[in-house]
C-alpha atoms as a PDB file:
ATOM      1  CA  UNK A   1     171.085 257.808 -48.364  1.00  0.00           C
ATOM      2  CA  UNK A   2     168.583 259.156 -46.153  1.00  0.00           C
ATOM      3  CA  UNK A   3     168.990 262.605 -44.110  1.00  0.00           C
ATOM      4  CA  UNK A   4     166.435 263.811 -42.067  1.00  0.00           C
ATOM      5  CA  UNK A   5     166.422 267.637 -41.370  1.00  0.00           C
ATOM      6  CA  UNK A   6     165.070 269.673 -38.652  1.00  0.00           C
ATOM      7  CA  UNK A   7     162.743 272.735 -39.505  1.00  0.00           C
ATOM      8  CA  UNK A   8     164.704 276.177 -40.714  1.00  0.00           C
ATOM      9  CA  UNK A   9     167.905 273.597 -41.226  1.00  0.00           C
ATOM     10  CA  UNK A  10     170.006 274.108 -44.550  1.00  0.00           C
ATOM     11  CA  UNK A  11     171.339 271.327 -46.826  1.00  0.00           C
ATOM     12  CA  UNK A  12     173.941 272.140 -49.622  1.00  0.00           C
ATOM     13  CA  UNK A  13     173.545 269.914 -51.903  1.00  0.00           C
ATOM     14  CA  UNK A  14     175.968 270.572 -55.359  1.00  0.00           C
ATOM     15  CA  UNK A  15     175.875 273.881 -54.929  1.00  0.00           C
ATOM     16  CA  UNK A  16     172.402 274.171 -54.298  1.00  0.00           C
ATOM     17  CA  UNK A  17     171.704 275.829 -50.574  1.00  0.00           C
ATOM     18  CA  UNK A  18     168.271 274.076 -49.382  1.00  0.00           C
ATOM     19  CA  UNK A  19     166.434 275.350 -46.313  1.00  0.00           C
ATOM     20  CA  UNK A  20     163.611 273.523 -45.386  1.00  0.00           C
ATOM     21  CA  UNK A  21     160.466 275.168 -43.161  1.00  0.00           C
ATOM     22  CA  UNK A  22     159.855 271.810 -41.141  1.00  0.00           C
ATOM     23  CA  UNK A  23     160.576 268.383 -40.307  1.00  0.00           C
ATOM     24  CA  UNK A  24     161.349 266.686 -43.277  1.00  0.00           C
ATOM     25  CA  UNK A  25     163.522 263.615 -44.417  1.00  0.00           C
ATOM     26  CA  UNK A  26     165.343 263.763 -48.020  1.00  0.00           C
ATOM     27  CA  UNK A  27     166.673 260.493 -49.664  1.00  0.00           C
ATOM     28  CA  UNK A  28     169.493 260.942 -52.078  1.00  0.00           C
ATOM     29  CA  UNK A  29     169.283 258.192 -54.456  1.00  0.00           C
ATOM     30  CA  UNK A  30     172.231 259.112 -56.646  1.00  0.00           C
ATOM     31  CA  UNK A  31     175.823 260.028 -55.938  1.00  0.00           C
ATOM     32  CA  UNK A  32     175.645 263.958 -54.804  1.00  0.00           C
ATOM     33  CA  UNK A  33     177.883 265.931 -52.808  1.00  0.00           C
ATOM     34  CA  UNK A  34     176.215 267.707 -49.960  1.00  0.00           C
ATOM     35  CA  UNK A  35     176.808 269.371 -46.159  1.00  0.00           C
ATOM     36  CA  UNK A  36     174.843 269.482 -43.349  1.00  0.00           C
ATOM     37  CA  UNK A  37     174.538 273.212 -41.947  1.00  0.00           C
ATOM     38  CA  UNK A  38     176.124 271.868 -39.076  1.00  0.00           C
ATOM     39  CA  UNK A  39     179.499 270.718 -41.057  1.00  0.00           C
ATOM     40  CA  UNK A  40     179.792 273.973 -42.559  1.00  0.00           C
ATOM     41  CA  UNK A  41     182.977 276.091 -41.184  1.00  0.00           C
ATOM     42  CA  UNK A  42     182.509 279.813 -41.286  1.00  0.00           C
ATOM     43  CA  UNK A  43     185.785 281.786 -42.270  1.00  0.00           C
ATOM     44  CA  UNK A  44     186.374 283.254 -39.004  1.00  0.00           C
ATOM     45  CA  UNK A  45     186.315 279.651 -37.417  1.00  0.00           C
ATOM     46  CA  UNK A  46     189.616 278.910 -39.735  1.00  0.00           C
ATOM     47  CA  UNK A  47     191.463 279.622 -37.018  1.00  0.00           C
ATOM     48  CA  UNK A  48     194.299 276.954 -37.183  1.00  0.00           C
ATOM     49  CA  UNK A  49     196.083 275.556 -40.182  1.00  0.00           C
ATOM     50  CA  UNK A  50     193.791 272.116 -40.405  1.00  0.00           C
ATOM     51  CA  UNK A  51     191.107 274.338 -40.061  1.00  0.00           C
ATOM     52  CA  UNK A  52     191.967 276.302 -43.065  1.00  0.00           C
ATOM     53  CA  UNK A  53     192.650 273.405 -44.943  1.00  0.00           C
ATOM     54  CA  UNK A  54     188.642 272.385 -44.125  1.00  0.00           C
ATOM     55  CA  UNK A  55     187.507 275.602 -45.284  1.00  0.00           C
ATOM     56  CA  UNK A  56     189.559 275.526 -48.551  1.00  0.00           C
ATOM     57  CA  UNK A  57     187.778 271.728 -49.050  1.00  0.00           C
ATOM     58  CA  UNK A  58     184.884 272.845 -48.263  1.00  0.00           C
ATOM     59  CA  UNK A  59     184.554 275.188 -50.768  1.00  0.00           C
ATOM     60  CA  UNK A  60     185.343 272.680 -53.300  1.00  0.00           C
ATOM     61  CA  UNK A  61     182.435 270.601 -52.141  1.00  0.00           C
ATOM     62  CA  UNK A  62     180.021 273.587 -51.890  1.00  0.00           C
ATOM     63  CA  UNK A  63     180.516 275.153 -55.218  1.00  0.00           C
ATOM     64  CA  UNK A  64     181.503 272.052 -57.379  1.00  0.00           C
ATOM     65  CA  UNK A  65     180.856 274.039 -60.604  1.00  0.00           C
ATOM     66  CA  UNK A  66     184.008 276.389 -59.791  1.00  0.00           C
ATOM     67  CA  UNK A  67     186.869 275.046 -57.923  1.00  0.00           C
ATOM     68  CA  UNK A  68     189.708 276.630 -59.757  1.00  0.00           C
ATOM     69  CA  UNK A  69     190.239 279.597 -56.915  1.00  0.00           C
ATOM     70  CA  UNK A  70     189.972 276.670 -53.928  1.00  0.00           C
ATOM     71  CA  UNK A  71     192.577 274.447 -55.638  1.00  0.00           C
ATOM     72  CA  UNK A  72     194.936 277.135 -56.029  1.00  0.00           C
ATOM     73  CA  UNK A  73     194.528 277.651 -52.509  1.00  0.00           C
ATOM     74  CA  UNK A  74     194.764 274.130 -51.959  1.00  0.00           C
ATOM     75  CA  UNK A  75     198.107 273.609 -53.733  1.00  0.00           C
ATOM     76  CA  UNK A  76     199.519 276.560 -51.845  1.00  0.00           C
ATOM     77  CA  UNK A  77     198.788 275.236 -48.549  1.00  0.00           C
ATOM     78  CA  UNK A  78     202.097 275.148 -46.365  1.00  0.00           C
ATOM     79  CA  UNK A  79     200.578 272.456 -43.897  1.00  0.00           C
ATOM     80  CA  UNK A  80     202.788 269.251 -45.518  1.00  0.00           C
ATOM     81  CA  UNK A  81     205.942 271.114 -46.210  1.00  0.00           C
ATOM     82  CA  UNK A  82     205.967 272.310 -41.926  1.00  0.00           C
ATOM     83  CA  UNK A  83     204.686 269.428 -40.312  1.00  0.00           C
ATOM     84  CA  UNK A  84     206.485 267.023 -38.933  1.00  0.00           C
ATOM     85  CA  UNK A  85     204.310 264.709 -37.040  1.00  0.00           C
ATOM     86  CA  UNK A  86     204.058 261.271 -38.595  1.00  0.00           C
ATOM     87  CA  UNK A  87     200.403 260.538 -37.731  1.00  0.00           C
ATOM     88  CA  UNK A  88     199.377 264.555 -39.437  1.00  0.00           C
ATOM     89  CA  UNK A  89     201.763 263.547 -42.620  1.00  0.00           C
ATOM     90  CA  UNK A  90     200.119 260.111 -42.930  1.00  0.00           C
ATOM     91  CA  UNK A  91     196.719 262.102 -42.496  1.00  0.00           C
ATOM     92  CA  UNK A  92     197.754 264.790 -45.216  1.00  0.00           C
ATOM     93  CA  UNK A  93     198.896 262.231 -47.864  1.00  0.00           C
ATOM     94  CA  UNK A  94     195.729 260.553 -47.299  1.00  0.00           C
ATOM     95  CA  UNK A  95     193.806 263.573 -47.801  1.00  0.00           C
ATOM     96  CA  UNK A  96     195.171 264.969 -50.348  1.00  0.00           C
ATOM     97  CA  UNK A  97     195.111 261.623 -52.335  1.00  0.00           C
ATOM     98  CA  UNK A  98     191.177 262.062 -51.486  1.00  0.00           C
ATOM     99  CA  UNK A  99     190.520 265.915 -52.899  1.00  0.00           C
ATOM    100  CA  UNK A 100     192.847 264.303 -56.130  1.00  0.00           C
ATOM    101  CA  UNK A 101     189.618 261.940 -56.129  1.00  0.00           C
ATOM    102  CA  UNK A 102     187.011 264.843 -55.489  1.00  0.00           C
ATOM    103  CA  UNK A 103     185.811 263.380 -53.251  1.00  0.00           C
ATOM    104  CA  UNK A 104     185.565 266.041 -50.483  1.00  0.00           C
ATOM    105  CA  UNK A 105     183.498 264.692 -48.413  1.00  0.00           C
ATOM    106  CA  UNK A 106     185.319 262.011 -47.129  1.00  0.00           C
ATOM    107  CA  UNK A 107     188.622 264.655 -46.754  1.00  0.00           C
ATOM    108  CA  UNK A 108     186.569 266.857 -44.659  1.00  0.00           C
ATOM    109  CA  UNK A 109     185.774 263.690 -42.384  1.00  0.00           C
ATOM    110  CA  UNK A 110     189.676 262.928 -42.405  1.00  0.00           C
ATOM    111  CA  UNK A 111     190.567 266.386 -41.431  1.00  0.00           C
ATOM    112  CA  UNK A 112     188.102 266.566 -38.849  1.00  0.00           C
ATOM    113  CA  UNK A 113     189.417 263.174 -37.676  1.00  0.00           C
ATOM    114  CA  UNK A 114     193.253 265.419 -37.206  1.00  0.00           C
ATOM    115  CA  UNK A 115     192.005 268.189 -35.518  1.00  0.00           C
ATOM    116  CA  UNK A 116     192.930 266.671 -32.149  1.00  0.00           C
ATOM    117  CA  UNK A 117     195.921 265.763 -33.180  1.00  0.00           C
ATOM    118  CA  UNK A 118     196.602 269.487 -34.202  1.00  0.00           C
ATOM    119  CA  UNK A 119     195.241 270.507 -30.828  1.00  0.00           C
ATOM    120  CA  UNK A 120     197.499 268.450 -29.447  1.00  0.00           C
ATOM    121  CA  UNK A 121     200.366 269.212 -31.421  1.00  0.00           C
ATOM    122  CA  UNK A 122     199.835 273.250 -30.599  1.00  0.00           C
ATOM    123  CA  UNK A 123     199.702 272.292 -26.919  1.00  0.00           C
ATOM    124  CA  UNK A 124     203.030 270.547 -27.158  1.00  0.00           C
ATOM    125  CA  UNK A 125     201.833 267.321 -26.146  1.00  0.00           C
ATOM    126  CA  UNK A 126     202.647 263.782 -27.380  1.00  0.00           C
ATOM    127  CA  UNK A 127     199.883 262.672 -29.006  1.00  0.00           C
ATOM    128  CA  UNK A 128     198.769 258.904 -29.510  1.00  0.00           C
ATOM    129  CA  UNK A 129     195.401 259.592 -30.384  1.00  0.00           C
ATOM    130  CA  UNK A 130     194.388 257.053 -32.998  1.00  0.00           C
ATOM    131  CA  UNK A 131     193.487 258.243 -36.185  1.00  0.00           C
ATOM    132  CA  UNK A 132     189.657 257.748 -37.657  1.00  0.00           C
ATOM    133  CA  UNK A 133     187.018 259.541 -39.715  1.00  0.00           C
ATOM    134  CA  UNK A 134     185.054 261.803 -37.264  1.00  0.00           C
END
């Protein structure tokens, strides 16, 4: 895979928190997990409940070495056992069958992919928006 950064852009890449001081492209030739600075959620931004749920992933993804305090949080998450919505269940199941996998990544792309829905759902509006990876 092949990621092309701009200058004074950060990469976390297993932990690791890259910066680089121009234009540059990295390939990733072996299976790593890694954010773009612009993926990363700060903890203020957590603002709704999907949006906590990202930052709890996240920090799975960002320090794989440790994710012991993050599951806990994970587990304790109330998001399944209040929903209701059919398309945010289906969305959580599928999620949560992905973080069982580690593979974080891909969950953050599926909760992205609900936050409309959420919005949505907060508004009080029917939602038919279909569901897809961001």
């Amino acid at each position: 895979m092949k990621i092309s950064l701009r200058a004074g852009e950060r990469i976390y890449i297993n932990g690791a928190v890259l910066r680089v001081d121009r234009k540059v492209s990295v390939e990733l030739v072996n299976d790593v997990m890694f954010l773009l600075e612009g993926q990363i959620m700060q903890a203020s931004d957590a603002t709704t409940a999907m949006r906590q749920l990202y930052f709890i992933v996240q920090l799975m993804l960002m320090n794989p070495t440790d994710v012991r305090d993050a599951s806990a949080l994970y587990g304790q998450h109330p998001l399944v056992a209040v929903c209701e919505s059919r398309e945010m269940l289906d969305g959580l199941v599928a999620i949560d069958e992905l973080v069982g996998a580690t593979r974080y990544f891909e969950a953050l792309k599926r909760i992205r992919a609900l936050f409309p829905v959420e919005q949505a759902i907060l508004a009080g509006v029917a939602t038919d928006i279909p569901f897809e990876a961001a």
